[in-house]
N, C-alpha and C. Protein backbone atom coordinates (compact mmCIF):
# COMPACT_ATOMS: atom_id res chain seq x y z
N UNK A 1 23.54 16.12 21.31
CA UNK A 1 22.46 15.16 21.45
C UNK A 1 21.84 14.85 20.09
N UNK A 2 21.43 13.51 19.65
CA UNK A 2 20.94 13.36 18.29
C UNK A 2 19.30 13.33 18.38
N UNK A 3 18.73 13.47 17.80
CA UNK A 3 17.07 13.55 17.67
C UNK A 3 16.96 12.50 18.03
N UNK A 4 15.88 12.21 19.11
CA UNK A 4 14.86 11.14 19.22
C UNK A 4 13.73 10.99 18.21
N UNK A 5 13.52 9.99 18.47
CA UNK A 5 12.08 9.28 17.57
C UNK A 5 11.26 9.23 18.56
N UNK A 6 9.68 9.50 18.05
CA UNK A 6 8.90 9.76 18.75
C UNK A 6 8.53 8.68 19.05
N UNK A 7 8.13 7.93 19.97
CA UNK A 7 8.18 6.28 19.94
C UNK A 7 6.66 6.25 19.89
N UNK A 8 5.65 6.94 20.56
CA UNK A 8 4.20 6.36 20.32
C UNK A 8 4.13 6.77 18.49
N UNK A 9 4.42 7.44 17.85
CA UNK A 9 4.83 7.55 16.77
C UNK A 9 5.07 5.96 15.67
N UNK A 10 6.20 5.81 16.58
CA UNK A 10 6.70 4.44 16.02
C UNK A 10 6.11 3.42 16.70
N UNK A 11 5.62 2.78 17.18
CA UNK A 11 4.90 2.10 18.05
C UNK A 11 3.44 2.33 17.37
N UNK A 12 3.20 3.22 16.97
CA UNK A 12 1.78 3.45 16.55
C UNK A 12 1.38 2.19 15.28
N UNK A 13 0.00 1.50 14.83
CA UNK A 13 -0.01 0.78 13.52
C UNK A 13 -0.23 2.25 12.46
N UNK A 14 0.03 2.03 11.63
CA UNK A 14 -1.08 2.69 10.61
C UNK A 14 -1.58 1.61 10.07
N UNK A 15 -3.45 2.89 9.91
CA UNK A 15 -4.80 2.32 9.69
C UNK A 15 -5.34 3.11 8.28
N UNK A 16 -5.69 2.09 7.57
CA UNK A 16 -6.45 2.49 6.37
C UNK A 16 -7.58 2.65 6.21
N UNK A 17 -8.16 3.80 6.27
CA UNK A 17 -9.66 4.75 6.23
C UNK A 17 -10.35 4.22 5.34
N UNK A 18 -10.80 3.31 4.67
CA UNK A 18 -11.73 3.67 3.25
C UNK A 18 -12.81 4.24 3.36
N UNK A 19 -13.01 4.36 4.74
CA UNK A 19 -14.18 5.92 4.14
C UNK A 19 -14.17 6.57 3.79
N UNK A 20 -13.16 7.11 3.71
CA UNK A 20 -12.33 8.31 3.46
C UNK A 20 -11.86 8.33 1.72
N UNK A 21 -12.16 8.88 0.19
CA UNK A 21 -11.64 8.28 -0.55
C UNK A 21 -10.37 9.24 -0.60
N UNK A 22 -10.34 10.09 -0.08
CA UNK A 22 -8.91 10.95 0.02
C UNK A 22 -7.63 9.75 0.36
N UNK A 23 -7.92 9.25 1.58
CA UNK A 23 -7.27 8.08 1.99
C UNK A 23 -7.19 6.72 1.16
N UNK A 24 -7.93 6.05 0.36
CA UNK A 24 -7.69 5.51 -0.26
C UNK A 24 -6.80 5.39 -1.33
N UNK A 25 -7.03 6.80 -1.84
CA UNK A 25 -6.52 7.39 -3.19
C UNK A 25 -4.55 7.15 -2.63
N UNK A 26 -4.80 7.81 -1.68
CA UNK A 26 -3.33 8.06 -0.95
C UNK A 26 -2.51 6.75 -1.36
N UNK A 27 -3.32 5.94 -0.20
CA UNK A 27 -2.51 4.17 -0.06
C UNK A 27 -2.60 4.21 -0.77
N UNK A 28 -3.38 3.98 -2.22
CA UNK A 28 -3.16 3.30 -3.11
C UNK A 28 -2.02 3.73 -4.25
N UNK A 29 -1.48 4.93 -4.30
CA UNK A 29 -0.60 5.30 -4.84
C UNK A 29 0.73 4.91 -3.99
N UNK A 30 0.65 5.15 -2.77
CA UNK A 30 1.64 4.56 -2.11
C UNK A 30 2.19 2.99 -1.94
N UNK A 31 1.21 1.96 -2.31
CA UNK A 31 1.33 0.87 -2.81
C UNK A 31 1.62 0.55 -4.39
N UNK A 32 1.15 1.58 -5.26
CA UNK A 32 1.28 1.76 -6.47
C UNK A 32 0.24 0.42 -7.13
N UNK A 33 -0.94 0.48 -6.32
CA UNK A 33 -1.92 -0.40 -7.06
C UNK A 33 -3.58 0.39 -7.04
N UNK A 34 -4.67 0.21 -7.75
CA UNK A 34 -6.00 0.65 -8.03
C UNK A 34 -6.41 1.03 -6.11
N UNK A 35 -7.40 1.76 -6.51
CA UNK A 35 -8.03 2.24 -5.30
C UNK A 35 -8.93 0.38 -5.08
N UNK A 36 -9.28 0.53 -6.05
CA UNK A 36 -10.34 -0.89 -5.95
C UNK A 36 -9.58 -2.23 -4.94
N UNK A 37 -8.40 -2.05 -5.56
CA UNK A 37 -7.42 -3.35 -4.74
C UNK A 37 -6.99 -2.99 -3.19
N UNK A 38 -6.85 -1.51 -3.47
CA UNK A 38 -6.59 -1.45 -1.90
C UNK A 38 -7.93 -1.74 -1.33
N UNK A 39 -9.00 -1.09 -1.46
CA UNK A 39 -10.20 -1.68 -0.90
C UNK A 39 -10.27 -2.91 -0.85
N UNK A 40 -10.38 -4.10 -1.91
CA UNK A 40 -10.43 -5.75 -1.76
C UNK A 40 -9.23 -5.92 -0.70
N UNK A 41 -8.16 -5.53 -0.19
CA UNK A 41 -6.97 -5.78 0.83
C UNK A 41 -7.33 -5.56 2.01
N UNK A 42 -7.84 -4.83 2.39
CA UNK A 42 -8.97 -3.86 3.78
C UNK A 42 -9.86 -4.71 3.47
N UNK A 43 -10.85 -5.19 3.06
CA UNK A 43 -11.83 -6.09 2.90
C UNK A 43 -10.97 -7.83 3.68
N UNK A 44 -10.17 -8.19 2.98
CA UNK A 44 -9.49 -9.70 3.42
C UNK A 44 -8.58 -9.54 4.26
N UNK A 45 -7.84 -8.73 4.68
CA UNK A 45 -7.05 -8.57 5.86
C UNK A 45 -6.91 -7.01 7.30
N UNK A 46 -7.82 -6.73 6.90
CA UNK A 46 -8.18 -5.59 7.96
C UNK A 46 -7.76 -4.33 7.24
N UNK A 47 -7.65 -3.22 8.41
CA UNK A 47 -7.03 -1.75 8.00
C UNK A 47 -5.74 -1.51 8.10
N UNK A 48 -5.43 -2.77 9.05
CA UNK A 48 -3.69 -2.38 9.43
C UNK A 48 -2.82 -2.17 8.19
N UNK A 49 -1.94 -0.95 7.59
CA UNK A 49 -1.47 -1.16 6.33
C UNK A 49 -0.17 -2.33 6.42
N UNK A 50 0.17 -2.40 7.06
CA UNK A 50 1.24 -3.66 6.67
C UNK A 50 0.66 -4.93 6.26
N UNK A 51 -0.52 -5.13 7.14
CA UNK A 51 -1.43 -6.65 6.57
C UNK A 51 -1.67 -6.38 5.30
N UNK A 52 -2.03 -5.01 5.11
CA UNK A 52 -2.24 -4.73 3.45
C UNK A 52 -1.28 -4.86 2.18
N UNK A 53 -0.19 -4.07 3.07
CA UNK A 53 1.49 -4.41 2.12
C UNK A 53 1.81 -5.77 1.80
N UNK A 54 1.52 -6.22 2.68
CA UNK A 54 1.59 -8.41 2.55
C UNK A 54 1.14 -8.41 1.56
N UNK A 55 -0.91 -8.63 1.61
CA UNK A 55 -1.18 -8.86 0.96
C UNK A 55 -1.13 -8.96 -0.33
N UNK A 56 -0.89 -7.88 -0.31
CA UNK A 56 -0.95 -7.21 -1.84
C UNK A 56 0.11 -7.85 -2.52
N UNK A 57 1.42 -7.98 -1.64
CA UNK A 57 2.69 -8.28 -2.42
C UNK A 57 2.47 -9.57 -2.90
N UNK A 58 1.65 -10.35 -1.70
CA UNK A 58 1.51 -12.15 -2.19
C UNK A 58 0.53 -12.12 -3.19
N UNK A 59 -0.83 -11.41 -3.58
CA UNK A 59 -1.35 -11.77 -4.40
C UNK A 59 -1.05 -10.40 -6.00
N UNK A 60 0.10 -10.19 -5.90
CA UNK A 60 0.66 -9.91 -7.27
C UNK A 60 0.66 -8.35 -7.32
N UNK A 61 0.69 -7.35 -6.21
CA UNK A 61 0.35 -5.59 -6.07
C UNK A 61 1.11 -5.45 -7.74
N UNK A 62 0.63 -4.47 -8.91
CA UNK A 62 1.19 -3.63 -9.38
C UNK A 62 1.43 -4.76 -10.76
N UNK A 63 0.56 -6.21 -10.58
CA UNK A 63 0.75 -6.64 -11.73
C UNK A 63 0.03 -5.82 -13.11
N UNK A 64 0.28 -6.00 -14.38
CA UNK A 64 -0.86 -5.60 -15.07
C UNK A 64 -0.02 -4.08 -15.21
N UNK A 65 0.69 -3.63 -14.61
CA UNK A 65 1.05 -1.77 -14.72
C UNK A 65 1.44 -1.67 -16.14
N UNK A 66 2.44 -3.21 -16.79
CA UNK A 66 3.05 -2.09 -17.82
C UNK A 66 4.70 -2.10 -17.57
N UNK A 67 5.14 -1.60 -16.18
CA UNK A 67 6.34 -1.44 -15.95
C UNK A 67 7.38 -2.66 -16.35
N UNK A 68 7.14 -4.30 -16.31
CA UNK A 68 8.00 -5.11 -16.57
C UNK A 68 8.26 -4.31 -18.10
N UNK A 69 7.18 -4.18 -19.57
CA UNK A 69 7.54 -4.21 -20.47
C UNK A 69 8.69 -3.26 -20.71
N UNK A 70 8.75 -2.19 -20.11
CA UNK A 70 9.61 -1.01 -20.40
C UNK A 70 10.73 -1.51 -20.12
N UNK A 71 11.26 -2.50 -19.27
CA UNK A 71 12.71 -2.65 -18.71
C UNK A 71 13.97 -3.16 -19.80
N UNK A 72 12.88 -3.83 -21.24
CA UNK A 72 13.97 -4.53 -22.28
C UNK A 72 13.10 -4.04 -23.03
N UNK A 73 14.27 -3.48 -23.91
CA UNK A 73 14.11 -3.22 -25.26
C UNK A 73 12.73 -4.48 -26.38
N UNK A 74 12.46 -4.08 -27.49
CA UNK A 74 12.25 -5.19 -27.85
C UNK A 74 12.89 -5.49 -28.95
N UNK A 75 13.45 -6.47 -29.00
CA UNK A 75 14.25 -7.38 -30.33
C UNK A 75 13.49 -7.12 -31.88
């Protein structure tokens, strides 16, 4: 028999706490953007984290890091 998935599990949303700054801190590394942005994301599109993952992706998550420069050398 192969493992089931727990379906209320999967079926479940995940919800983003910002009361919580433990939780913030979390998402926001897990999005790889400022605690501040995950908060402004929860602010314009609720707690649900996927509305947040959107967001973030359409209005630019993780611009500003740094990471494009590292990818090429510079001439």
């Amino acid at each position: 028999m192969s493992p089931q998935q727990n379906p209320s599990r999967s079926a479940a949303k995940e919800r983003i706490d910002v009361s919580y700054d433990y939780a913030v801190c979390a998402w926001a590394r897990h999005f790889n953007v400022s605690e501040k942005r995950v908060k402004e994301a929860v602010a314009a599109v609720g707690d649900e984290a996927e509305k947040v993952r959107e967001h973030l992706t359409r209005t630019g998550a993780g611009s500003g890091s740094g990471s494009g420069s590292r990818e090429r050398p510079a001439a």
